[in-house]
C-alpha atoms as a PDB file:
ATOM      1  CA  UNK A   1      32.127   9.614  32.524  1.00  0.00           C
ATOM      2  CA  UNK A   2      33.960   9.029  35.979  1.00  0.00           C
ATOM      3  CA  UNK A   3      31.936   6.429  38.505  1.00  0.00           C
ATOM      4  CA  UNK A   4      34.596   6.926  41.370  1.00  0.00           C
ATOM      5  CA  UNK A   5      32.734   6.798  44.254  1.00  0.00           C
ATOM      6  CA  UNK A   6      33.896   6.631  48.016  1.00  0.00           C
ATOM      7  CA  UNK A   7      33.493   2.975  49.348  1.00  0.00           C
ATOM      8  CA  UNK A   8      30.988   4.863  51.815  1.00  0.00           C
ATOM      9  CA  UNK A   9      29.159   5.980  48.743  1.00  0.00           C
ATOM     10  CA  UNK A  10      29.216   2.960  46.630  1.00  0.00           C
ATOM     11  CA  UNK A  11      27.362   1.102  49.073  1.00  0.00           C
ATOM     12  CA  UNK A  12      25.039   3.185  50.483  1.00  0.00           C
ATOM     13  CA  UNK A  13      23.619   3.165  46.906  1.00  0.00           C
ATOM     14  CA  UNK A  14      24.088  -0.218  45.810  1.00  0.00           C
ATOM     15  CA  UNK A  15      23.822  -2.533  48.360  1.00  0.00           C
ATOM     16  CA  UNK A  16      19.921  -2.022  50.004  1.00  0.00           C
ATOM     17  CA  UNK A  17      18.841  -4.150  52.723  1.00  0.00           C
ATOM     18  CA  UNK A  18      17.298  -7.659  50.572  1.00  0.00           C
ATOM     19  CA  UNK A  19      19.816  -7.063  48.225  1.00  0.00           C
ATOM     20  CA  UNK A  20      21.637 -10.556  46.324  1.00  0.00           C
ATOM     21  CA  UNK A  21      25.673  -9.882  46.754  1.00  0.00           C
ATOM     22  CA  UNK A  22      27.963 -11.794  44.862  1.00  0.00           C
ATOM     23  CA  UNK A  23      31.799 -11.587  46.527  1.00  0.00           C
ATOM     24  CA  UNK A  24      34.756 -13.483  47.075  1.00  0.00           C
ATOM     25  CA  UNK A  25      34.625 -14.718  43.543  1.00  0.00           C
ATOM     26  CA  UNK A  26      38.437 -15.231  42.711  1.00  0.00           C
ATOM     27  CA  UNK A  27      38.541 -17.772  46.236  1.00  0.00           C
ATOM     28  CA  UNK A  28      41.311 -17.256  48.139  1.00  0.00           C
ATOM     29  CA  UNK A  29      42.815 -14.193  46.516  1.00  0.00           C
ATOM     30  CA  UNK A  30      40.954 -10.447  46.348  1.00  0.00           C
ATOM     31  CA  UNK A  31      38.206 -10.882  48.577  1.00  0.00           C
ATOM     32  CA  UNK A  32      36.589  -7.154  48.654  1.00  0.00           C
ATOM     33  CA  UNK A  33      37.194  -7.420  52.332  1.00  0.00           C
ATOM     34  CA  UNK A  34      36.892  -3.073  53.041  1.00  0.00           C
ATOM     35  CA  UNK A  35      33.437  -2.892  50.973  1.00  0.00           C
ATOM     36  CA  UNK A  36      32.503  -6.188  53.399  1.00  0.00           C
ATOM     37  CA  UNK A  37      33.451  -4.170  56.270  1.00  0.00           C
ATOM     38  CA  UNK A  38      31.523  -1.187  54.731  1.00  0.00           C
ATOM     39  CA  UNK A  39      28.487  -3.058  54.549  1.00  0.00           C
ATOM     40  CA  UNK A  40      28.824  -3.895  57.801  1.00  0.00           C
ATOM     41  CA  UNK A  41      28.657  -0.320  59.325  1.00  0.00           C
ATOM     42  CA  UNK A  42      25.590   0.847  57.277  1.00  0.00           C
ATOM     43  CA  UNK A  43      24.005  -2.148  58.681  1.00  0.00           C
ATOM     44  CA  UNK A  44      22.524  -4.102  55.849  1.00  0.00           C
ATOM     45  CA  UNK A  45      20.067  -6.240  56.723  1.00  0.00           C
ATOM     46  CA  UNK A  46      18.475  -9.635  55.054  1.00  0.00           C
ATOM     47  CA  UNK A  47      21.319 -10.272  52.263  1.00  0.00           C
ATOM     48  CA  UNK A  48      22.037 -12.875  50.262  1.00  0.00           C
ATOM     49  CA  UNK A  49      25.530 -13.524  49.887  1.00  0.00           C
ATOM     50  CA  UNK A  50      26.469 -15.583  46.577  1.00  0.00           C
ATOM     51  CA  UNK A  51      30.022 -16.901  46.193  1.00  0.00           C
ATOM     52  CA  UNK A  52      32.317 -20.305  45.573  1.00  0.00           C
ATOM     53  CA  UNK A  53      34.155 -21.442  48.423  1.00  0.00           C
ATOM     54  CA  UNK A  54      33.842 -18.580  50.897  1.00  0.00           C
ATOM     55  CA  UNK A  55      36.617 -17.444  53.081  1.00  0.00           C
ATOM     56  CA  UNK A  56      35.853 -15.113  56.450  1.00  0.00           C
ATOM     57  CA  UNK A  57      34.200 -12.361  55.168  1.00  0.00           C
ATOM     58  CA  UNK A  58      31.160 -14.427  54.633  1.00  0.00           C
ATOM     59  CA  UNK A  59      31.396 -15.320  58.490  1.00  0.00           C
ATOM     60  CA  UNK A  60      32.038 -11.485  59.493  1.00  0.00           C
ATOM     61  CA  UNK A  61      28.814 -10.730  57.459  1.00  0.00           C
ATOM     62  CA  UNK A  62      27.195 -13.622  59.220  1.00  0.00           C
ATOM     63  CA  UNK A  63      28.170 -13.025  62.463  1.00  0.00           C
ATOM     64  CA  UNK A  64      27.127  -9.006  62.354  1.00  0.00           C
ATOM     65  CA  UNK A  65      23.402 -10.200  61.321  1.00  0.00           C
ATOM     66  CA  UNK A  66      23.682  -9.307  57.709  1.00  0.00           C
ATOM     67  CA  UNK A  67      22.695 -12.110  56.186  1.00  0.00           C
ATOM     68  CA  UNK A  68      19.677 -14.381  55.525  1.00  0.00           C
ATOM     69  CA  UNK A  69      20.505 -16.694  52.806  1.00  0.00           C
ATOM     70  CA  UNK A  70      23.877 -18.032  51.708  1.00  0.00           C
ATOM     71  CA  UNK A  71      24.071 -19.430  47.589  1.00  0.00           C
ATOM     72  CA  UNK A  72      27.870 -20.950  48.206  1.00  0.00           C
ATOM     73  CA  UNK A  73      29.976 -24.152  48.189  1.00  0.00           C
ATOM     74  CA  UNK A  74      31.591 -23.480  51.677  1.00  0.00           C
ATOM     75  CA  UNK A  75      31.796 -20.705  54.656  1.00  0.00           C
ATOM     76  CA  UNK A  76      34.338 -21.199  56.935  1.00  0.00           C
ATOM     77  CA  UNK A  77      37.947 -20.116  57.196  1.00  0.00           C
ATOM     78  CA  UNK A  78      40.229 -21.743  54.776  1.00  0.00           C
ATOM     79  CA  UNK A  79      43.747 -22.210  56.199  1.00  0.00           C
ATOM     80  CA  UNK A  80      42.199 -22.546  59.947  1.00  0.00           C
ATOM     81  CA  UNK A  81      38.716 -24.485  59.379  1.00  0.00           C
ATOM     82  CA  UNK A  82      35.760 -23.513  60.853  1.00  0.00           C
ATOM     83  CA  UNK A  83      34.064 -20.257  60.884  1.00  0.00           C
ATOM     84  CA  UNK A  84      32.628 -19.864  64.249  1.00  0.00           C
ATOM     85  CA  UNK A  85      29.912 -17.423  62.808  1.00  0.00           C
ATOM     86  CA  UNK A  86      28.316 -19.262  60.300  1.00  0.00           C
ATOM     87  CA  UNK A  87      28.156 -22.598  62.346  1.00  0.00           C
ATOM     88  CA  UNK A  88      26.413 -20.697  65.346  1.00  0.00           C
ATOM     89  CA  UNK A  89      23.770 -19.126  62.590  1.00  0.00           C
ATOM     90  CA  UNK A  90      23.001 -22.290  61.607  1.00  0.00           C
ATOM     91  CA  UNK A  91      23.225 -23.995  64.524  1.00  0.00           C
ATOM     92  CA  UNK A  92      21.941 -22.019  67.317  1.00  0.00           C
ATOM     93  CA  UNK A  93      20.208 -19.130  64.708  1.00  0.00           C
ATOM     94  CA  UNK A  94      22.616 -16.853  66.321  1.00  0.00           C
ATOM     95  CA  UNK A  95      22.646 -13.883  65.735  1.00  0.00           C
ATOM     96  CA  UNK A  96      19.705 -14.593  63.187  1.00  0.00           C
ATOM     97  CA  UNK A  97      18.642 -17.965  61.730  1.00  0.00           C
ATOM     98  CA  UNK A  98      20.036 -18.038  57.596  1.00  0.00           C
ATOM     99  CA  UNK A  99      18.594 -20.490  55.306  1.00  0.00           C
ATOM    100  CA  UNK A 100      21.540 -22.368  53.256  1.00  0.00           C
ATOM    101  CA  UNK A 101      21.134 -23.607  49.262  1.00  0.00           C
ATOM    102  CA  UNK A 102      24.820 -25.898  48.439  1.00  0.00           C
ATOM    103  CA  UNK A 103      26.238 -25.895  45.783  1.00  0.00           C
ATOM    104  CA  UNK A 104      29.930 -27.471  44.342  1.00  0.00           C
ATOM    105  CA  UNK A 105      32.258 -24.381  43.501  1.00  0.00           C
ATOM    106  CA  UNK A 106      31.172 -26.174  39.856  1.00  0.00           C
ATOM    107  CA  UNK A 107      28.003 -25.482  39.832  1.00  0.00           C
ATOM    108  CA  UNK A 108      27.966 -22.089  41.309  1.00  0.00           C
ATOM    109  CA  UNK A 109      29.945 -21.093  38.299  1.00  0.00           C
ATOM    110  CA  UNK A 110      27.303 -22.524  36.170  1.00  0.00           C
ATOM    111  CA  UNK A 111      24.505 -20.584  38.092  1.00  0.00           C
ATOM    112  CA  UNK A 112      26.038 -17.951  37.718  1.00  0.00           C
ATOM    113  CA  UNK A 113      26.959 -18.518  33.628  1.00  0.00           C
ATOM    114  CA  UNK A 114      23.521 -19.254  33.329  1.00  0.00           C
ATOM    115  CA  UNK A 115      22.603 -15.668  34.118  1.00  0.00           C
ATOM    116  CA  UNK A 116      25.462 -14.328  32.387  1.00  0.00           C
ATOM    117  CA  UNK A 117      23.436 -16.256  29.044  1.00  0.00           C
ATOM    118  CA  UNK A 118      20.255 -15.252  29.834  1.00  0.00           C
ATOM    119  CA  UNK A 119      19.211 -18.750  30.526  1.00  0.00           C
ATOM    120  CA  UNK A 120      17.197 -20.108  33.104  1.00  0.00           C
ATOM    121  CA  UNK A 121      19.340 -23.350  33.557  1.00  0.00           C
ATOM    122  CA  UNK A 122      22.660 -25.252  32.743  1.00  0.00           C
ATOM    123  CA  UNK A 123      22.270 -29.308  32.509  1.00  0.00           C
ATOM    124  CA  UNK A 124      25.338 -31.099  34.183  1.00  0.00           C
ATOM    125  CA  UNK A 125      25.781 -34.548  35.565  1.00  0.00           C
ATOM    126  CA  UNK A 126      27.876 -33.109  38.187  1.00  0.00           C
ATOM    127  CA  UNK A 127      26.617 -33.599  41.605  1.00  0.00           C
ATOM    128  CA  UNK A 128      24.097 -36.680  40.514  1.00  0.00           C
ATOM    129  CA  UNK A 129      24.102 -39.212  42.967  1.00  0.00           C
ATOM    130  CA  UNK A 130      25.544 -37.203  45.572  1.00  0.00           C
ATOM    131  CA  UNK A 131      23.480 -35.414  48.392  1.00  0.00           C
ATOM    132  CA  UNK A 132      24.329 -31.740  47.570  1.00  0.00           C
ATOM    133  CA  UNK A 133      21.866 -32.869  44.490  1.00  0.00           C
ATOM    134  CA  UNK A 134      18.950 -33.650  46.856  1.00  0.00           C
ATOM    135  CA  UNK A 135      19.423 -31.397  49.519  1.00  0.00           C
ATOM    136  CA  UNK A 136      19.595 -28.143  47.566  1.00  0.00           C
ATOM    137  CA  UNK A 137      15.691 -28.169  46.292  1.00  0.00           C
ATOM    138  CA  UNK A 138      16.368 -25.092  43.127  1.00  0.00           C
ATOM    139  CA  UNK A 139      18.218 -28.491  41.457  1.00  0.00           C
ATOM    140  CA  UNK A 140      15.984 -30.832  38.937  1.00  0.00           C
ATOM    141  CA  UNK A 141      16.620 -33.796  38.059  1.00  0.00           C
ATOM    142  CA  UNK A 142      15.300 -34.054  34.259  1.00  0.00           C
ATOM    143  CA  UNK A 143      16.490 -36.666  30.979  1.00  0.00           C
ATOM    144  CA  UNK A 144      18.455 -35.473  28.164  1.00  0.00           C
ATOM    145  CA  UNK A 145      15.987 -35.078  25.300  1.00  0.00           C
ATOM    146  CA  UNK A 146      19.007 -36.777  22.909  1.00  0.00           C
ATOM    147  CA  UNK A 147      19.780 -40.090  24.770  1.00  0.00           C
ATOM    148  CA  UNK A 148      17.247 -40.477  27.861  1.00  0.00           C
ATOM    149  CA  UNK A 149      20.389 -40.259  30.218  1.00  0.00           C
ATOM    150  CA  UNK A 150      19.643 -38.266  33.811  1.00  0.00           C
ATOM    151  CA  UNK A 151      21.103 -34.486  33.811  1.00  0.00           C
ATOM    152  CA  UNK A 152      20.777 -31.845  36.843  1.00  0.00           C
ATOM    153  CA  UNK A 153      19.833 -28.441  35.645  1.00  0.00           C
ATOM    154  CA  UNK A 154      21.146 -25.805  37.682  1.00  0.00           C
ATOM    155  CA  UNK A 155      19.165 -22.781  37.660  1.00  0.00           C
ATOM    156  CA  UNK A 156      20.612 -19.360  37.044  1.00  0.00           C
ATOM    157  CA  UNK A 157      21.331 -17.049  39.981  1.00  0.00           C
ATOM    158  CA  UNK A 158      21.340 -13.492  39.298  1.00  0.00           C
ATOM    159  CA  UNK A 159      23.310 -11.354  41.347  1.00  0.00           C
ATOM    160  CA  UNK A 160      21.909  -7.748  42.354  1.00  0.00           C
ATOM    161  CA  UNK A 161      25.424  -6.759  42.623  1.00  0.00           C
ATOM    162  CA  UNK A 162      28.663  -8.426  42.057  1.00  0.00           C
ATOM    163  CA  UNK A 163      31.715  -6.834  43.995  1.00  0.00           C
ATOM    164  CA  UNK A 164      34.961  -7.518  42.694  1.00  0.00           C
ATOM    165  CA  UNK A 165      38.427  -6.441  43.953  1.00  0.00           C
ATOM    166  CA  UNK A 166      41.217  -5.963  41.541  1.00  0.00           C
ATOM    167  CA  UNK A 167      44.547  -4.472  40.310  1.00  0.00           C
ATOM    168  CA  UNK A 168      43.714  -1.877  38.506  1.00  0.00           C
ATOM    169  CA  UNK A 169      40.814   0.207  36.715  1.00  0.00           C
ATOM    170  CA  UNK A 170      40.115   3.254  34.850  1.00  0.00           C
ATOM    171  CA  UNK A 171      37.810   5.705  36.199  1.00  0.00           C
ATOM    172  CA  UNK A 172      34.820   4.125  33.494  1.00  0.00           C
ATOM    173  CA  UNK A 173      35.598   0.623  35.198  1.00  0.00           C
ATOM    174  CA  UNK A 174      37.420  -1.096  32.906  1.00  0.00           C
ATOM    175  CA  UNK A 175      39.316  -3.306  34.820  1.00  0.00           C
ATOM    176  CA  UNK A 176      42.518  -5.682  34.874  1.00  0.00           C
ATOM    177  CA  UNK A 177      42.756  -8.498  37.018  1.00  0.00           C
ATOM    178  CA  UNK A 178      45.384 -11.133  36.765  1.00  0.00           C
ATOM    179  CA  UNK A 179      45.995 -13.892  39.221  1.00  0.00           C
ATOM    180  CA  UNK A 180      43.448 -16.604  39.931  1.00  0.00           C
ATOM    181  CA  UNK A 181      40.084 -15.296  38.641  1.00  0.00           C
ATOM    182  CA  UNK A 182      37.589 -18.097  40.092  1.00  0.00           C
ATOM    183  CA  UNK A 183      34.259 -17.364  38.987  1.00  0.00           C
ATOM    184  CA  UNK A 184      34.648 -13.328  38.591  1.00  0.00           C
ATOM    185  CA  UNK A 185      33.745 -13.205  35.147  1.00  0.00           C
ATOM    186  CA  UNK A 186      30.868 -15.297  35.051  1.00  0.00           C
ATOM    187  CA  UNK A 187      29.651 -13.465  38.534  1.00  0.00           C
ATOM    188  CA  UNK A 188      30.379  -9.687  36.232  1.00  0.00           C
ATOM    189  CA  UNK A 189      28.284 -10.711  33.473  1.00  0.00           C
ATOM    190  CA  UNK A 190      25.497 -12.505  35.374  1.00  0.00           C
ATOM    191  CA  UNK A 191      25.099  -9.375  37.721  1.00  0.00           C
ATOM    192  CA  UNK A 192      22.740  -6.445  37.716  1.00  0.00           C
ATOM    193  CA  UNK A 193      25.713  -4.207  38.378  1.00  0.00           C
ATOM    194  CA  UNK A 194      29.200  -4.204  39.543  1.00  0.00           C
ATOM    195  CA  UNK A 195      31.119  -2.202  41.694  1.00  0.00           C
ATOM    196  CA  UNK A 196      34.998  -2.766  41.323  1.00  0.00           C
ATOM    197  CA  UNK A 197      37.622  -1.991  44.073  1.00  0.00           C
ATOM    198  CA  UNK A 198      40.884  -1.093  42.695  1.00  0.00           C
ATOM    199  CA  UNK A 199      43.930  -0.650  43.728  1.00  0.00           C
ATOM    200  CA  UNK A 200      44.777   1.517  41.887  1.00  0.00           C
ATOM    201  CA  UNK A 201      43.279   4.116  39.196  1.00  0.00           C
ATOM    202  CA  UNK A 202      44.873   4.072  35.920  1.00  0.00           C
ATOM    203  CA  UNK A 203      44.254   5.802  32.686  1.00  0.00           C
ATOM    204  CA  UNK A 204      42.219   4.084  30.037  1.00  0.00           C
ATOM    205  CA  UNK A 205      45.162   3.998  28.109  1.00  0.00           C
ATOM    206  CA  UNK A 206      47.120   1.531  30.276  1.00  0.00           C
ATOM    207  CA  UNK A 207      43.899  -0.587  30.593  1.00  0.00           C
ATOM    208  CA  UNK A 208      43.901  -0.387  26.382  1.00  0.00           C
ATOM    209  CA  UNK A 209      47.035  -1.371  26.304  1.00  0.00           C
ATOM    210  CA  UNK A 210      46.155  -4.811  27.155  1.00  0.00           C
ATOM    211  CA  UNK A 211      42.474  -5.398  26.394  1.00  0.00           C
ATOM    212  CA  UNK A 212      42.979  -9.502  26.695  1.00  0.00           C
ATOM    213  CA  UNK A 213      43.577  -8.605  30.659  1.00  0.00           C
ATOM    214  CA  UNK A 214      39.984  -6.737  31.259  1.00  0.00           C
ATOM    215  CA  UNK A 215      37.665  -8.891  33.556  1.00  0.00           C
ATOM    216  CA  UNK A 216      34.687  -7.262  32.113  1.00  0.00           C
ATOM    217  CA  UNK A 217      32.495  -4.593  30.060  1.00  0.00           C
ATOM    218  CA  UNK A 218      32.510  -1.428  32.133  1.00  0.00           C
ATOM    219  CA  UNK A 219      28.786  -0.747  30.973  1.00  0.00           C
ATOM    220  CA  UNK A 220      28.076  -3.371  33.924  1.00  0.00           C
ATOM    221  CA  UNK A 221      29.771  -1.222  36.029  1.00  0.00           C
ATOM    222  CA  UNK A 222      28.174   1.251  39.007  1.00  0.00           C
ATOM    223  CA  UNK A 223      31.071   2.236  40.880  1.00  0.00           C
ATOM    224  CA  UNK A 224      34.883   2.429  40.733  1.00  0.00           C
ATOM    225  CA  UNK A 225      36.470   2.797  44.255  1.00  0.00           C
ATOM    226  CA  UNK A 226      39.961   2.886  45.116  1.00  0.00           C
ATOM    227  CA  UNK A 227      41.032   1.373  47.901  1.00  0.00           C
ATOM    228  CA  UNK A 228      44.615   0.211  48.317  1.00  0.00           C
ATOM    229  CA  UNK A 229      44.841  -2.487  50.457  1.00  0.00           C
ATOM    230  CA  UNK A 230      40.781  -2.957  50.187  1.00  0.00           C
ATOM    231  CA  UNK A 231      41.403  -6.811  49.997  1.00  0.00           C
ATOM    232  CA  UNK A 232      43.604  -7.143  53.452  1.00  0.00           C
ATOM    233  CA  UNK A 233      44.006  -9.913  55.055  1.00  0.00           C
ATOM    234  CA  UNK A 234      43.452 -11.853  51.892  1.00  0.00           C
ATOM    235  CA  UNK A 235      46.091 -11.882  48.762  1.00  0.00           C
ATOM    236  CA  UNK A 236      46.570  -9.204  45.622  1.00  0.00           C
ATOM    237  CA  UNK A 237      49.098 -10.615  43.497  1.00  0.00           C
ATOM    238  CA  UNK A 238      51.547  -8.285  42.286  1.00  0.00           C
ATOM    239  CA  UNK A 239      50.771  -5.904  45.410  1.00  0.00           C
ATOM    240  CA  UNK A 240      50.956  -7.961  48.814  1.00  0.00           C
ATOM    241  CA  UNK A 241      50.935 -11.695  49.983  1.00  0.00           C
ATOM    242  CA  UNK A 242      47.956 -13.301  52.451  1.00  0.00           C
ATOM    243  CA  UNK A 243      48.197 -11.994  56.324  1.00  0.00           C
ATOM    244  CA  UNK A 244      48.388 -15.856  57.225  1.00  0.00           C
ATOM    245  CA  UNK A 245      48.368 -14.611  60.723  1.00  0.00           C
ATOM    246  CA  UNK A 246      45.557 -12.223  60.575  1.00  0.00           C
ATOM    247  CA  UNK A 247      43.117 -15.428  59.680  1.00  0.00           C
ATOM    248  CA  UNK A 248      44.660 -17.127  62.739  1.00  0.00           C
ATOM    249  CA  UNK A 249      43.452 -14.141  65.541  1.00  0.00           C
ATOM    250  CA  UNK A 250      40.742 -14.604  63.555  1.00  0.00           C
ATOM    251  CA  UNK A 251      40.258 -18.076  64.553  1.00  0.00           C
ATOM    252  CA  UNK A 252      40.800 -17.929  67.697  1.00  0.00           C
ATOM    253  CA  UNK A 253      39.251 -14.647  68.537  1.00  0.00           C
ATOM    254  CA  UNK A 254      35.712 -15.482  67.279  1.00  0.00           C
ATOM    255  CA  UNK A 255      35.420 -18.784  69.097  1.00  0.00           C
ATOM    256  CA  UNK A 256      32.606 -17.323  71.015  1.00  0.00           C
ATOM    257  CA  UNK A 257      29.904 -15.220  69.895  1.00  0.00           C
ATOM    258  CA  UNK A 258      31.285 -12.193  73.057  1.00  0.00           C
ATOM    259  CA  UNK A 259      34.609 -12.759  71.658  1.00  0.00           C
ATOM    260  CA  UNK A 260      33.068 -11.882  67.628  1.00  0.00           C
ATOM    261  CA  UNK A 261      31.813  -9.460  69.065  1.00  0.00           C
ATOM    262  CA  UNK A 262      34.875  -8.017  70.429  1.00  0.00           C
ATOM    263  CA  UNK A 263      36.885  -8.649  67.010  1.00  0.00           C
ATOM    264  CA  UNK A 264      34.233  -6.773  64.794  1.00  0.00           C
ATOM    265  CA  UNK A 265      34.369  -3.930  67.488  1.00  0.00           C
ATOM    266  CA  UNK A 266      37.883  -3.422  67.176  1.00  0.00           C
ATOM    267  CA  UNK A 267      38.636  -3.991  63.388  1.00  0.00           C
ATOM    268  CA  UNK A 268      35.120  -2.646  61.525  1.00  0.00           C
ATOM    269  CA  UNK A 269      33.014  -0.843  63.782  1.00  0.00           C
ATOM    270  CA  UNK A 270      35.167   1.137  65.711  1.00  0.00           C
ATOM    271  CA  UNK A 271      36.840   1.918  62.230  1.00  0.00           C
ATOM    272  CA  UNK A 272      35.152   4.552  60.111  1.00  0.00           C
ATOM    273  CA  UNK A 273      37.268   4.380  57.095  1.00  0.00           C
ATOM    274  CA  UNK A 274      40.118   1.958  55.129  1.00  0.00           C
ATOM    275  CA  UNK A 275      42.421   4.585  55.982  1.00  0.00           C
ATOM    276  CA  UNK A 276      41.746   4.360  60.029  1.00  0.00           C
ATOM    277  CA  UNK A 277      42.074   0.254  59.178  1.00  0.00           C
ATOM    278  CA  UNK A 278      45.644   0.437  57.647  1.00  0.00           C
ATOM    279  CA  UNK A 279      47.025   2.640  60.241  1.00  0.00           C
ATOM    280  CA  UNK A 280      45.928  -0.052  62.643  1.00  0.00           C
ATOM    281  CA  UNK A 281      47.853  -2.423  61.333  1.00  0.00           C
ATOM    282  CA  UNK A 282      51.717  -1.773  62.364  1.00  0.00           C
ATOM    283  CA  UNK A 283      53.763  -0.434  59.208  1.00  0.00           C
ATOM    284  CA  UNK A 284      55.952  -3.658  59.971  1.00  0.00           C
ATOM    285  CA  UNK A 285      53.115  -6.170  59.202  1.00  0.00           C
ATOM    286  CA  UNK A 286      52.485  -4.341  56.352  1.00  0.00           C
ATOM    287  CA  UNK A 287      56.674  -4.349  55.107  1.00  0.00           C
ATOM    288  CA  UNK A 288      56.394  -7.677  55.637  1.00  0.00           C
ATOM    289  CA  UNK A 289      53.172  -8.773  53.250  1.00  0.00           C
ATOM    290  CA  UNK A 290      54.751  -6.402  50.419  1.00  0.00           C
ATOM    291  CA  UNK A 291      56.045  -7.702  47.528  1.00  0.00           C
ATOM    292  CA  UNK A 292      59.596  -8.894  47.946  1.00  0.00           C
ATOM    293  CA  UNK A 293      60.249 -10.175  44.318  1.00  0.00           C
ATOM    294  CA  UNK A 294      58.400  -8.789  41.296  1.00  0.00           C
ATOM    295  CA  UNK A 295      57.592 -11.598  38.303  1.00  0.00           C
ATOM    296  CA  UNK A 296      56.907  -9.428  35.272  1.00  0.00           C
ATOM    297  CA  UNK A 297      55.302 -11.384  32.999  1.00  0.00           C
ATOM    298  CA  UNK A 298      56.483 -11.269  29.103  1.00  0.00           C
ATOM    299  CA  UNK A 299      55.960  -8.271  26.930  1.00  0.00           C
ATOM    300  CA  UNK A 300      52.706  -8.816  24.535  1.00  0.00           C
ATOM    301  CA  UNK A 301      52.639  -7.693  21.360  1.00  0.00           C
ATOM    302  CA  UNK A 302      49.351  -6.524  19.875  1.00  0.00           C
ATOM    303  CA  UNK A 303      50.759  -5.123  16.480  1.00  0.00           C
ATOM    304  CA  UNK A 304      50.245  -6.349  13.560  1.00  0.00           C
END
């Protein structure tokens, strides 16, 4: 059975207001930046957003009053610094105040594991004696029943939907992604449901044709949109390279909460569709984040 949706679609029915969204799971590369901006225009209110080190999208949710509670390692903007959104939340509580649980990029792959087991912790001695340990108060500090020695147990975190760009999918959601994964298999498994963005939509026979490559079962999966270029500014490998200077105006741009303001105007609100996003950009920024060399990898053989 087909689960192609339109973005438009896929969200309006999967991401409610309150809802826990887990995104930006592979770090830098394939952030689901078009179903971000999507959320954005139905105006989702009081999410938590769930993710390892968390590159703008976190601070474009922030900044357009999305968000209540952040489950993460970092928020910020990774090749620039700061992100001016998420320091004036919780600085000023502008536009809205957002409570903040740390974790390591560790052991938000083990919350996230956790779920995927169907257990309510994972012991570690990550983190002990540091202040992320003390400061996040879902962390317990317990003894290993076998030697007496102290253990953190990080409790599970359990996604209401997990959002996960990648290469390619059939229309069932079986999907490849290759490249830097991060944390997007535990954060498939550990989820309620999944929507994948794809760039493309292949036949279940290509996807079959190399099973090892599948991020996940497609019975977690909701929706399948496609959406080439859904994961602009940020990096698809095999399909185009990070817009280095699209985090940059970025920067600079959102210095002020006005100047946000400005940006989101321009490149999400004023936008109604991907479509209306790519023809913003100039066909020469695109050329230039193309691929310019392709790296096949080896054949595989699966016979026997």
């Amino acid at each position: 059975m087909s689960k192609l949706l339109s973005m438009t679609e896929a969200i309006r029915r999967y991401v409610p207001d309150g809802a826990a969204v887990a995104l930006g799971l592979a770090l830098e590369p394939c952030i689901p930046f078009a179903a971000g901006h999507e959320i954005i225009r139905q105006g989702r209110r009081d999410l938590t957003l769930i993710g390892p080190i968390s590159d703008i999208l976190f601070d474009q949710l922030i900044g357009a009053g999305c968000v209540a509670k952040i489950q993460a390692a970092w928020v910020g903007n990774v090749s620039e610094g700061l992100g001016h959104c998420y320091r004036r939340a919780t600085e000023q509580a502008q536009p809205r105040p957002i409570v903040t649980e740390d974790h390591s990029n560790f052991t938000i792959g083990l919350a996230l594991r956790a779920a995927s087991l169907g257990a309510p912790y994972i012991p570690t001695r990550s983190l002990l004696g540091s202040d992320l340990a003390r400061k996040n108060s879902t962390f317990l500090q317990a003894s290993s029943p076998f030697d007496g020695s102290p253990l953190l147990l990080v409790p599970a975190l359990q996604p209401d939907v997990t959002i996960l760009h990648v290469q390619r999918s059939d229309e069932d959601g079986n999907a490849h992604l290759w490249g830097s994964l991060g944390i997007c298999q535990e954060a498939m498994l550990a989820a309620r449901q999944v929507i994948i963005v794809a760039e493309e939509i292949v036949s279940r026979e290509v996807i079959t044709s190399d099973p090892n490559r599948v991020i996940g079962p497609s019975y977690k999966v909701c929706a399948v949109v496609h959406e080439p270029w859904g994961a602009h500014p940020s990096a698809v490998q095999g399909y185009y390279d990070r817009d280095h200077q699209f985090y940059h105006e970025y920067h600079t741009r959102t210095r002020t909460a006005e100047g946000f303001q400005q940006w989101l105007d321009e490149w999400v609100l004023g936008l109604k569709t991907r479509q209306e996003y790519m023809a913003k950009l100039a066909p020469a920024r695109r050329g230039a984040l193309s691929v310019k060399e392709h790296r096949y990898a080896a054949p595989v053989d699966y016979g026997y």
